[in-house]
N, C-alpha and C. Protein backbone atom coordinates (compact mmCIF):
# COMPACT_ATOMS: atom_id res chain seq x y z
N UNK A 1 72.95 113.58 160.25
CA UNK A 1 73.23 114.99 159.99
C UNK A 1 74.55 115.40 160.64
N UNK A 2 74.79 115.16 161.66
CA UNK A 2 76.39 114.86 162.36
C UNK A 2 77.18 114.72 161.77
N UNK A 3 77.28 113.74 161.53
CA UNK A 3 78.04 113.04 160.23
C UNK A 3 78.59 114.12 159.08
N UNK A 4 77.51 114.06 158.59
CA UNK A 4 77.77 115.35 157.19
C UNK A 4 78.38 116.87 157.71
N UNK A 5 78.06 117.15 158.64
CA UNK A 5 78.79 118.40 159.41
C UNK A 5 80.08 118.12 160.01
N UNK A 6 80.36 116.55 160.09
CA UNK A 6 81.63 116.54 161.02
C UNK A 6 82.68 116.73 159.66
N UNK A 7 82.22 115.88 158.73
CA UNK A 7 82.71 115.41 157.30
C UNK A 7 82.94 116.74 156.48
N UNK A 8 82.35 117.55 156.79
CA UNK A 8 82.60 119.02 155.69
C UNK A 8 83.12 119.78 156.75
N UNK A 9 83.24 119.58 157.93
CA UNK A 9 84.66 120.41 158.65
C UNK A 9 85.59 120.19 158.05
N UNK A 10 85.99 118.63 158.50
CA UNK A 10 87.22 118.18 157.77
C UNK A 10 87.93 118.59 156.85
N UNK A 11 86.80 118.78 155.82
CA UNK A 11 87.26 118.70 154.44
C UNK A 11 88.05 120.18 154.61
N UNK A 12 87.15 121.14 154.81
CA UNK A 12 87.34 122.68 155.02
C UNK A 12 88.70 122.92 155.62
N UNK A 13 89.74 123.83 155.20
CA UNK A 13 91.21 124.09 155.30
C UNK A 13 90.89 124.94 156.71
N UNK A 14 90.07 125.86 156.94
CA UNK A 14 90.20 126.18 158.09
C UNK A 14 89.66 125.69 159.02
N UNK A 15 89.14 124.35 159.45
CA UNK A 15 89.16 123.93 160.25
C UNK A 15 90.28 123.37 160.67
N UNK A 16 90.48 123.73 162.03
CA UNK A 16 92.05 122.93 162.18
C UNK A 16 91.97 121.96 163.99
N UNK A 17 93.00 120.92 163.11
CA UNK A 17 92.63 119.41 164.15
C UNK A 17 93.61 119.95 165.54
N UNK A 18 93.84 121.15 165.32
CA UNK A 18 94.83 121.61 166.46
C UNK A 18 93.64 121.59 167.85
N UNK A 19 92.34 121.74 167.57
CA UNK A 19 91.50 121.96 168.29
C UNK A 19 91.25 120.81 169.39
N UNK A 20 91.42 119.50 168.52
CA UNK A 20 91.47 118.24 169.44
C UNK A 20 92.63 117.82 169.65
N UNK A 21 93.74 118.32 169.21
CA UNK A 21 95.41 117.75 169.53
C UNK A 21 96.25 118.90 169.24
N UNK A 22 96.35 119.54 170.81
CA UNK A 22 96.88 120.52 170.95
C UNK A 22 98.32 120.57 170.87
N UNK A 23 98.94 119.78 170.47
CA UNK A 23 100.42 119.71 170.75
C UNK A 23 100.49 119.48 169.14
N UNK A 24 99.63 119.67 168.17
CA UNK A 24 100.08 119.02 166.92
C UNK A 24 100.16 120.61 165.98
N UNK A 25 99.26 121.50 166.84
CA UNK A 25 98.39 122.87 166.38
C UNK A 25 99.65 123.40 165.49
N UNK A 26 101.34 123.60 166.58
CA UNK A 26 102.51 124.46 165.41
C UNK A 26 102.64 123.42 164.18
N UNK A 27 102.47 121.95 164.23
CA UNK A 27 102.94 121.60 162.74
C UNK A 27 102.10 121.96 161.99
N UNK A 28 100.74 121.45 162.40
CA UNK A 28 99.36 121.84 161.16
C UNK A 28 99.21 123.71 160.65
N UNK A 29 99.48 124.23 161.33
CA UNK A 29 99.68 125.53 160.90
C UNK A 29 100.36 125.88 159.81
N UNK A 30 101.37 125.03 159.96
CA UNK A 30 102.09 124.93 158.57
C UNK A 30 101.41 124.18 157.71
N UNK A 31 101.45 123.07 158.22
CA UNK A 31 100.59 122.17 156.98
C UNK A 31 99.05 122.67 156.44
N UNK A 32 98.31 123.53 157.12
CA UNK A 32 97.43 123.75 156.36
C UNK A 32 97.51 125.21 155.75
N UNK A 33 98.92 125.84 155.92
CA UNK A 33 99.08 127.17 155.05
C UNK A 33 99.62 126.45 153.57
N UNK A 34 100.16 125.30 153.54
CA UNK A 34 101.12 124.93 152.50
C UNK A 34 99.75 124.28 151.80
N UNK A 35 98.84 123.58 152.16
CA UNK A 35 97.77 123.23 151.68
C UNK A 35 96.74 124.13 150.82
N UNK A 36 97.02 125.56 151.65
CA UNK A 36 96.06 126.63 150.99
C UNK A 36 96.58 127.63 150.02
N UNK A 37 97.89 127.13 150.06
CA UNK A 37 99.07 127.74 149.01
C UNK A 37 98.75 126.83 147.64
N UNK A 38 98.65 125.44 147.91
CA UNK A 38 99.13 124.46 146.88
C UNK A 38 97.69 125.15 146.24
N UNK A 39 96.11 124.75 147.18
CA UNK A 39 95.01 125.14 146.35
C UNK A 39 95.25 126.25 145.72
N UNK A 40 95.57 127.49 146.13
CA UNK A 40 95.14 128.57 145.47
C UNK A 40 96.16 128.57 144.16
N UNK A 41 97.65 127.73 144.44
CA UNK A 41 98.56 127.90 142.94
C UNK A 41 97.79 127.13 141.89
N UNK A 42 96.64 126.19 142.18
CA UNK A 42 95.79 125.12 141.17
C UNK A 42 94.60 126.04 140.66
N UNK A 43 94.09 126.78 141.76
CA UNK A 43 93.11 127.45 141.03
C UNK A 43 93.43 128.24 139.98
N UNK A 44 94.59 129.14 140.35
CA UNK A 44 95.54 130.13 139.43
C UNK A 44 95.96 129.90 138.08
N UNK A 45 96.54 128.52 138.41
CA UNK A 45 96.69 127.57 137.08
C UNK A 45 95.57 127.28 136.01
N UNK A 46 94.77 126.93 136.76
CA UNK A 46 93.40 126.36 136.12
C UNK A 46 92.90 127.80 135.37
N UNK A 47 92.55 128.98 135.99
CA UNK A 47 92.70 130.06 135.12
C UNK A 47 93.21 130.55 134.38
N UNK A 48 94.87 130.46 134.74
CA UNK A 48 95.61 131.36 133.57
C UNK A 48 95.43 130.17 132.31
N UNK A 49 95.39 128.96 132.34
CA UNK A 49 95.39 128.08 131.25
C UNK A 49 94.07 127.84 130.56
N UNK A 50 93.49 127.71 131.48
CA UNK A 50 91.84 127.02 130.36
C UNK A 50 90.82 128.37 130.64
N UNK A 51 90.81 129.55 131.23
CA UNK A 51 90.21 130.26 131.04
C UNK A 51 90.99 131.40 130.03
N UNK A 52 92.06 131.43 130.01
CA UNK A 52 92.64 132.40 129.12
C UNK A 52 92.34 131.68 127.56
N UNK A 53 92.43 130.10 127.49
CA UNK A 53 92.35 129.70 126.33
C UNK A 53 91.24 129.72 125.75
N UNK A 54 90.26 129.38 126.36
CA UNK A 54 88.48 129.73 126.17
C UNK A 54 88.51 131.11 125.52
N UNK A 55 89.02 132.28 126.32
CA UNK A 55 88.68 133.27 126.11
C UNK A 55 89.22 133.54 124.64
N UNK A 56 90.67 133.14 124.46
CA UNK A 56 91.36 133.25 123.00
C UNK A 56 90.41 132.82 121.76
N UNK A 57 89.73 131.55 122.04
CA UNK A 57 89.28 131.15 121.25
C UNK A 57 88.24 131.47 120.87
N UNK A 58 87.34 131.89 121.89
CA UNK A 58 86.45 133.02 121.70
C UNK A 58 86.50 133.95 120.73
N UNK A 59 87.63 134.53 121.18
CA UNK A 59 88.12 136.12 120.51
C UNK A 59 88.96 135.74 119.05
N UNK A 60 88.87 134.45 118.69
CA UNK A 60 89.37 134.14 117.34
C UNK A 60 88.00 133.58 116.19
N UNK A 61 87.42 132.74 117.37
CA UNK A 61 86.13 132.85 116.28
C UNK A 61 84.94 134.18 115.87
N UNK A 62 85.18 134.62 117.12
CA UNK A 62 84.09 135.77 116.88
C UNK A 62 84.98 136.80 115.99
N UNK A 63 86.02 136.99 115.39
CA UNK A 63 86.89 137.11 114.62
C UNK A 63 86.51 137.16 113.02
N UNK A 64 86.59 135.39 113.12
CA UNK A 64 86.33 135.20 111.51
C UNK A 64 84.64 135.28 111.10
């Protein structure tokens, strides 16, 4: 059970390894804002493209 809790910290953007390597805390700060930038520009993407297109197509069949 350890294990699986240590493993889904990790994964998680706000956990940060600054906690056990304190001298690393100013780079990762960056690195995990640029990380939560990159996710959120993919999620954004992933919406404006395949949910806008779903929705088009939607609104073209329910159409004819």
């Amino acid at each position: 059970a350890l294990n699986g809790e240590r493993s889904r910290l990790a994964q998680s953007f706000d956990y940060n390894y600054g906690d056990f390597i304190p001298i690393l805390r100013p780079f990762l700060r960056g690195y995990l804002k640029i990380c939560k930038e990159v996710k959120e520009r993919r999620l954004q993407l992933f919406k404006d493209y395949f949910v806008e297109e779903r929705k088009k197509l939607g609104s073209t069949k329910s159409m004819s």
